[in-house]
C-alpha atoms as a PDB file:
ATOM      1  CA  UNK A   1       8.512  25.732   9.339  1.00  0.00           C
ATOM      2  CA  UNK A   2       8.754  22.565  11.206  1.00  0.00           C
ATOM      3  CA  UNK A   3      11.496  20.194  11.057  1.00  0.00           C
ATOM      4  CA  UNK A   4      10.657  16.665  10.699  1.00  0.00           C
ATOM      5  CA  UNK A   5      12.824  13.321  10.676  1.00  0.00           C
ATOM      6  CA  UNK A   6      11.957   9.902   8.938  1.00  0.00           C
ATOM      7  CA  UNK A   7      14.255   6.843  10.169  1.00  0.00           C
ATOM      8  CA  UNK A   8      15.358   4.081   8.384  1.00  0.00           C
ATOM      9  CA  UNK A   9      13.160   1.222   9.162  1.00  0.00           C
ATOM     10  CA  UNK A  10      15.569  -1.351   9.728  1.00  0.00           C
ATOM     11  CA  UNK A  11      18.016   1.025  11.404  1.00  0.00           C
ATOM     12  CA  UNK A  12      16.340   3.546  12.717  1.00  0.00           C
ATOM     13  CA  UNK A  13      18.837   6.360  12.168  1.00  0.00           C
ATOM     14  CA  UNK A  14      17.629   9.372  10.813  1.00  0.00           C
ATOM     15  CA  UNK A  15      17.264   8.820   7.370  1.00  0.00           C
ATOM     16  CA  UNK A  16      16.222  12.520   6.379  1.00  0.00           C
ATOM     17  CA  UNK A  17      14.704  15.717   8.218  1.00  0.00           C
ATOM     18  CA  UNK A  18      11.703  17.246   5.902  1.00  0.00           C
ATOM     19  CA  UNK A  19      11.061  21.003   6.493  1.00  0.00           C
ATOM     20  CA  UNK A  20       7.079  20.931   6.464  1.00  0.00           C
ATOM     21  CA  UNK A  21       4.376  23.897   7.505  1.00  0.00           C
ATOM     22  CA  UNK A  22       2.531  22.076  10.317  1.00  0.00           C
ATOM     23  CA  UNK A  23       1.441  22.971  13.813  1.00  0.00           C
ATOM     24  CA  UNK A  24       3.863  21.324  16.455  1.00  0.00           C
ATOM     25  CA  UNK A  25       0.925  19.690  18.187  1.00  0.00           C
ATOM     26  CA  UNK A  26      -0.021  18.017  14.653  1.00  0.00           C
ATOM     27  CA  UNK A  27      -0.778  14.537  14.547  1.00  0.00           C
ATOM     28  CA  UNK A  28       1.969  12.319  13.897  1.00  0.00           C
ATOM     29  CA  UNK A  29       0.401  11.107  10.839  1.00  0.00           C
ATOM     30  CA  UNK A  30      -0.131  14.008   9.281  1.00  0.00           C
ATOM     31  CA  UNK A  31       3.256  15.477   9.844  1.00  0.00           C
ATOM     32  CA  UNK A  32       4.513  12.050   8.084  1.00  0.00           C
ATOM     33  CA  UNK A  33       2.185  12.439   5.256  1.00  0.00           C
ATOM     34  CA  UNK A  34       3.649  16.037   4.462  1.00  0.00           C
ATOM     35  CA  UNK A  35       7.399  14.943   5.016  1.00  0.00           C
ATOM     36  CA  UNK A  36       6.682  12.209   2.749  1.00  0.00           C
ATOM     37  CA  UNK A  37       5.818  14.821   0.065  1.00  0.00           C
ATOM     38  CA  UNK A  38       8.086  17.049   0.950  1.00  0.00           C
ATOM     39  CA  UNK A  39      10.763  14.386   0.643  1.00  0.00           C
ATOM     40  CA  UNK A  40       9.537  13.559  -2.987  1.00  0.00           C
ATOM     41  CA  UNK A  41       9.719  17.110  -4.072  1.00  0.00           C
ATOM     42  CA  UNK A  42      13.614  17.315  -2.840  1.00  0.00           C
ATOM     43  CA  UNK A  43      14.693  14.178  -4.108  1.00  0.00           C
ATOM     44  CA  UNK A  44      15.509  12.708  -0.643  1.00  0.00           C
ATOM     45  CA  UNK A  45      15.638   8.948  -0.298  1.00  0.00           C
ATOM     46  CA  UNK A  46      12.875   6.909   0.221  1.00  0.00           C
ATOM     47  CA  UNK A  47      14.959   3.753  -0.142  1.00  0.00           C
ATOM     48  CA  UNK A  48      14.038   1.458   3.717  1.00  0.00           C
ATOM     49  CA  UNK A  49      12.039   4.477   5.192  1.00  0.00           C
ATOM     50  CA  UNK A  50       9.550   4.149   8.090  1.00  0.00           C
ATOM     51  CA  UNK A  51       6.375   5.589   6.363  1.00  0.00           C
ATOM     52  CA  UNK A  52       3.999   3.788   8.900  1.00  0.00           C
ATOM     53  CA  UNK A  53       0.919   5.189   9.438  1.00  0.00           C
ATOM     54  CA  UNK A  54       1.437   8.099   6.968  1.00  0.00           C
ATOM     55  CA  UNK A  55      -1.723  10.018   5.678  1.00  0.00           C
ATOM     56  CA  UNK A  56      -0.939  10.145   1.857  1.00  0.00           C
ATOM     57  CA  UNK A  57      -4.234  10.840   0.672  1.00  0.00           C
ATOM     58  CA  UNK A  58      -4.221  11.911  -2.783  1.00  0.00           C
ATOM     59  CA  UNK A  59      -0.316  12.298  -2.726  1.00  0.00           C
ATOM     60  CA  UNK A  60       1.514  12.761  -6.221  1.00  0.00           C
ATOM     61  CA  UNK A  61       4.267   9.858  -5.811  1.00  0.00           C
ATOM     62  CA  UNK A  62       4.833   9.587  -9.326  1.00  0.00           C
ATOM     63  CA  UNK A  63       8.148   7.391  -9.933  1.00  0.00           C
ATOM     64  CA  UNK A  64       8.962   7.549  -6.013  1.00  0.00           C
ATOM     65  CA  UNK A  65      11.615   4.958  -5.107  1.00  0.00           C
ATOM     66  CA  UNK A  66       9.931   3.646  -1.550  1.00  0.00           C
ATOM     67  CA  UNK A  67      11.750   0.174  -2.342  1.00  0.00           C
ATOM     68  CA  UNK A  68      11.710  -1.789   1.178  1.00  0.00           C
ATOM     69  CA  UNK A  69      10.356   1.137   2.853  1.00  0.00           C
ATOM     70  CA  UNK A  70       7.405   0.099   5.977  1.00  0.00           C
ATOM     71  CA  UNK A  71       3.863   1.217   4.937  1.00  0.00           C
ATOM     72  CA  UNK A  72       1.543  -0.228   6.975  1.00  0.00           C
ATOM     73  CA  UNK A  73      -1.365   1.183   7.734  1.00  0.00           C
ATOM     74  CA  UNK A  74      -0.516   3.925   5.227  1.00  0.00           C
ATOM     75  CA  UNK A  75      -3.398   5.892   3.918  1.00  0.00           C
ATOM     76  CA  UNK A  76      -3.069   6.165   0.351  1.00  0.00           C
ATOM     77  CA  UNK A  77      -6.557   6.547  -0.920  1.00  0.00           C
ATOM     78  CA  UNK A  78      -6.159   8.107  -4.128  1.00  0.00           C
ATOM     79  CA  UNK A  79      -2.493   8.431  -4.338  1.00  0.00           C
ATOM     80  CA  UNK A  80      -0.676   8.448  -7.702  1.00  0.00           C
ATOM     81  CA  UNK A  81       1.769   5.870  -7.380  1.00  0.00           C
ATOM     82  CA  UNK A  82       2.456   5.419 -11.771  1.00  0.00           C
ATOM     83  CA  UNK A  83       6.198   3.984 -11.671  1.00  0.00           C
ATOM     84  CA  UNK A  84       6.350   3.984  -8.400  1.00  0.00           C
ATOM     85  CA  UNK A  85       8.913   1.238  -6.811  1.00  0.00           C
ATOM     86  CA  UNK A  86       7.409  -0.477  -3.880  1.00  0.00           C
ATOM     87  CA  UNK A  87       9.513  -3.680  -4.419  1.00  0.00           C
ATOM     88  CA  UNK A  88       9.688  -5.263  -0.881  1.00  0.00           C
ATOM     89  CA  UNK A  89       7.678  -2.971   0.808  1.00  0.00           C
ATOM     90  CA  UNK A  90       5.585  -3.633   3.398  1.00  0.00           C
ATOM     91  CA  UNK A  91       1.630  -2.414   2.337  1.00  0.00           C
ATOM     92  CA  UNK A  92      -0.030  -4.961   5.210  1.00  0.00           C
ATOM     93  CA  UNK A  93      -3.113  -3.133   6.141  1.00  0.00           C
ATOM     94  CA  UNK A  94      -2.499   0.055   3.764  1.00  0.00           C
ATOM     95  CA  UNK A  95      -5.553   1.654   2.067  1.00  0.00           C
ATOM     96  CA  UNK A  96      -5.120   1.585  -1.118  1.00  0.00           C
ATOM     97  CA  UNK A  97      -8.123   2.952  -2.744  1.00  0.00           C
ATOM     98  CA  UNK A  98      -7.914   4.547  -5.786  1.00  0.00           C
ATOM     99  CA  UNK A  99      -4.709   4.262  -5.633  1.00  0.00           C
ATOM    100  CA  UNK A 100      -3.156   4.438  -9.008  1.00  0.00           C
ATOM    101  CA  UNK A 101      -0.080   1.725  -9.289  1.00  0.00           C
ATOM    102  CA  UNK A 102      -0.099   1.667 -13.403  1.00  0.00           C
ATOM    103  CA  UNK A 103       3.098   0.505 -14.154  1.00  0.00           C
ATOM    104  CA  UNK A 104       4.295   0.356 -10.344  1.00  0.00           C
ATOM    105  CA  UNK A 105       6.990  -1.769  -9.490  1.00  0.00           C
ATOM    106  CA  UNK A 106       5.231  -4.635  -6.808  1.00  0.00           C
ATOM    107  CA  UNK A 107       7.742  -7.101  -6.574  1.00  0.00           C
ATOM    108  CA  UNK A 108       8.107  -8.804  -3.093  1.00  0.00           C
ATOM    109  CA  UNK A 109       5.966  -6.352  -1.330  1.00  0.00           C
ATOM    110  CA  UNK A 110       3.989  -7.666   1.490  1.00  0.00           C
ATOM    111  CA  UNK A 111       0.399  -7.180   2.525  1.00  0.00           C
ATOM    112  CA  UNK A 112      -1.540  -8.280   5.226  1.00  0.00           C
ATOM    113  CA  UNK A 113      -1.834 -12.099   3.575  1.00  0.00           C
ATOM    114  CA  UNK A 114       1.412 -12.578   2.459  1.00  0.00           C
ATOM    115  CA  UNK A 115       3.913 -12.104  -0.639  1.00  0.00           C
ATOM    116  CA  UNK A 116       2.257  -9.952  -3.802  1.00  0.00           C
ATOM    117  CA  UNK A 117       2.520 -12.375  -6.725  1.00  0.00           C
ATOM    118  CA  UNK A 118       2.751 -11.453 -10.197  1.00  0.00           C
ATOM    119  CA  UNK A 119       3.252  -8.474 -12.745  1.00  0.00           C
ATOM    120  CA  UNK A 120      -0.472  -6.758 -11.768  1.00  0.00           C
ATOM    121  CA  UNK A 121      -0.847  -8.422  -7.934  1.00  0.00           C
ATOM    122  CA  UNK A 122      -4.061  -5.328  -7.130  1.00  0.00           C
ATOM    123  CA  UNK A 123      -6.593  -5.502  -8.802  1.00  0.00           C
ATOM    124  CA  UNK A 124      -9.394  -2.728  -8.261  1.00  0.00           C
ATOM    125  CA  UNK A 125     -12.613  -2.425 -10.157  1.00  0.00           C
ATOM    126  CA  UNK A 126     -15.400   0.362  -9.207  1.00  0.00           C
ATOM    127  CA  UNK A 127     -17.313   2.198  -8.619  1.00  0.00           C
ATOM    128  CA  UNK A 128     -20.013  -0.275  -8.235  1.00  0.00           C
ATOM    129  CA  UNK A 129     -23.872   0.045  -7.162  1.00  0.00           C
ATOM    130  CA  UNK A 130     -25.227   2.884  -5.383  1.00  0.00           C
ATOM    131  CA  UNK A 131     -22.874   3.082  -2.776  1.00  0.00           C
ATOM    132  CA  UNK A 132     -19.770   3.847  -5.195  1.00  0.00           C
ATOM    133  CA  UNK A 133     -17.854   0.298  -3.608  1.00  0.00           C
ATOM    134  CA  UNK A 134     -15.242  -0.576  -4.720  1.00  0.00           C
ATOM    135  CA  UNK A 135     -14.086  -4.890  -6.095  1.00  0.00           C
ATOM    136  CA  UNK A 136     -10.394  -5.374  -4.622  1.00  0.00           C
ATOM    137  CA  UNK A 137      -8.627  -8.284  -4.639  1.00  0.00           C
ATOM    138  CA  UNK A 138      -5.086  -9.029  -4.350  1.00  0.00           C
ATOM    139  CA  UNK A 139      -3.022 -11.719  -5.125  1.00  0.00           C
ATOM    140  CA  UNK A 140      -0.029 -13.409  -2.568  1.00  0.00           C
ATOM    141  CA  UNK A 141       1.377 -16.166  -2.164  1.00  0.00           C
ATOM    142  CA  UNK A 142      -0.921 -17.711   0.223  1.00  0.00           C
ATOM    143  CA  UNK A 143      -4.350 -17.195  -2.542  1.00  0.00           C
ATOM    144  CA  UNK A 144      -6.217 -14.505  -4.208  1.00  0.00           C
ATOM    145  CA  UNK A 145      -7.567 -12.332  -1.271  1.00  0.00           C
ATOM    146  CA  UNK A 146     -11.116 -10.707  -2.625  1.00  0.00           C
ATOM    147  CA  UNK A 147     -13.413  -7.727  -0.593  1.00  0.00           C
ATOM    148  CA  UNK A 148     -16.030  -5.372  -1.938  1.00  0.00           C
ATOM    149  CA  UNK A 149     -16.340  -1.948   0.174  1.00  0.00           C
ATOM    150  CA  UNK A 150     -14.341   1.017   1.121  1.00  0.00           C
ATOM    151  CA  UNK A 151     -13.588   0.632   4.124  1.00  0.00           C
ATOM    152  CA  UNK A 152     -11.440  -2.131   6.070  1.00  0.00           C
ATOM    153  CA  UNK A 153     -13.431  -4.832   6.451  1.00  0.00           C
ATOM    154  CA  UNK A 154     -13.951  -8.655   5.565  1.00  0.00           C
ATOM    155  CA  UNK A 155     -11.975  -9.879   2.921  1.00  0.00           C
ATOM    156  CA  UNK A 156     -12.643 -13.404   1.182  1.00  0.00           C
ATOM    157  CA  UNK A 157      -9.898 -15.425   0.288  1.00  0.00           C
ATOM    158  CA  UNK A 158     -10.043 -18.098  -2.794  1.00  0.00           C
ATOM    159  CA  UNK A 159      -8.175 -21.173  -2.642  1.00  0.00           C
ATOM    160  CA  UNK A 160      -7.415 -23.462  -5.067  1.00  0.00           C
ATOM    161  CA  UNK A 161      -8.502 -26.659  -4.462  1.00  0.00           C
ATOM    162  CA  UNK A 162      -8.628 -29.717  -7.333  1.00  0.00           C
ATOM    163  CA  UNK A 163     -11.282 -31.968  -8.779  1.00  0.00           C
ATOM    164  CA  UNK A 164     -11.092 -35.314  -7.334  1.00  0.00           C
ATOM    165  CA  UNK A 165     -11.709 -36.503 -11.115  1.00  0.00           C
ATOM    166  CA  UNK A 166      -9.608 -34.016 -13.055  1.00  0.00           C
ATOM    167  CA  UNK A 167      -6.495 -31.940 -12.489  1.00  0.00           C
ATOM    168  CA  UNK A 168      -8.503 -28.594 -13.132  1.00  0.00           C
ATOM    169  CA  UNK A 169      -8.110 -26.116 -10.559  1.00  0.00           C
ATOM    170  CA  UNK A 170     -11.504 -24.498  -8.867  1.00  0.00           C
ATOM    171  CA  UNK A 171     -11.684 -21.931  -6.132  1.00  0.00           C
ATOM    172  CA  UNK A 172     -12.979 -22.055  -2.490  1.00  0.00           C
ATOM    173  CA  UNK A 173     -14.214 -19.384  -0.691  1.00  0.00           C
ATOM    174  CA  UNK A 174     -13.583 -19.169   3.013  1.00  0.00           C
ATOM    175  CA  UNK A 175     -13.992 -15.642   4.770  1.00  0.00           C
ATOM    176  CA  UNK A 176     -11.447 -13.976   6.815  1.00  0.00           C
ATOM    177  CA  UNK A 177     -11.196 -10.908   8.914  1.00  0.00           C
END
């Protein structure tokens, strides 16, 4: 068994120290990923943790508290986050999937646009055509952010923008990396 710390984002003290089977020579990631579970199976605190870059593909995170915790870049293509609490969190340039967030608690978190806004802020429709892609869009404060794929790639963001004659609100598209 391997021993393992997480630090506290904002602090970076040793928040916890995960017992995980793992070569030494591991990629960082990976030993992450497994702490991460292994952290949710003991009950440890979540609460602020430094979770970037972790490789939680297909983790069970049912009800985790990962309030303010830092997940960018975190792979968590098919990870079960139901009741999950991700309020202020940061999810900029996470994969998210498949990810289930039914229920999951997305207040203030950030992505890589902005603020989340609203009760359901991802939306994720799929498979679609041949290729299985995926519809994601999410909504910050800075517009409604829209791609089609699997992959990191462009995304399209929709602006609202009004009617010179009437006060109705129509989107623009304008495409972003």
């Amino acid at each position: 068994m391997l021993k393992f710390d997480i630090h506290n984002r904002f602090t970076g003290a040793v928040q916890f120290t995960a017992k995980i089977d793992c070569p030494a020579d591991a990629p960082r990631w990976r030993k992450l990923g497994l702490a991460v579970q292994w952290a949710i199976k003991a009950r440890a605190d979540l609460v602020e943790a430094d979770l970037a870059d972790a490789n939680l593909v297909n983790a069970d995170l049912v009800g985790a508290n990962l309030a303010r915790a830092n997940l960018t870049r975190a792979n968590l293509v098919n990870a079960d986050l139901v009741e999950a609490d991700l309020a202020n969190a940061n999810l900029a340039y996470a994969n998210l999937v498949g990810a289930n967030l039914a229920r999951a608690n997305l207040t203030r978190a950030l992505c890589e646009f902005g603020a989340l806004r609203g009760s359901r802020p991802i939306i994720q429709i799929g498979p679609i055509g041949s290729e299985n892609a995926l519809l994601s869009a999410r909504h910050t404060d800075t517009g409604c952010h829209v791609r089609r794929g699997v992959s990191p790639g462009r995304w399209m963001t929709l602006t609202p923008q009004l009617r010179t004659r009437t006060a109705t609100p129509l989107m623009a598209a304008s495409t972003e990396r």
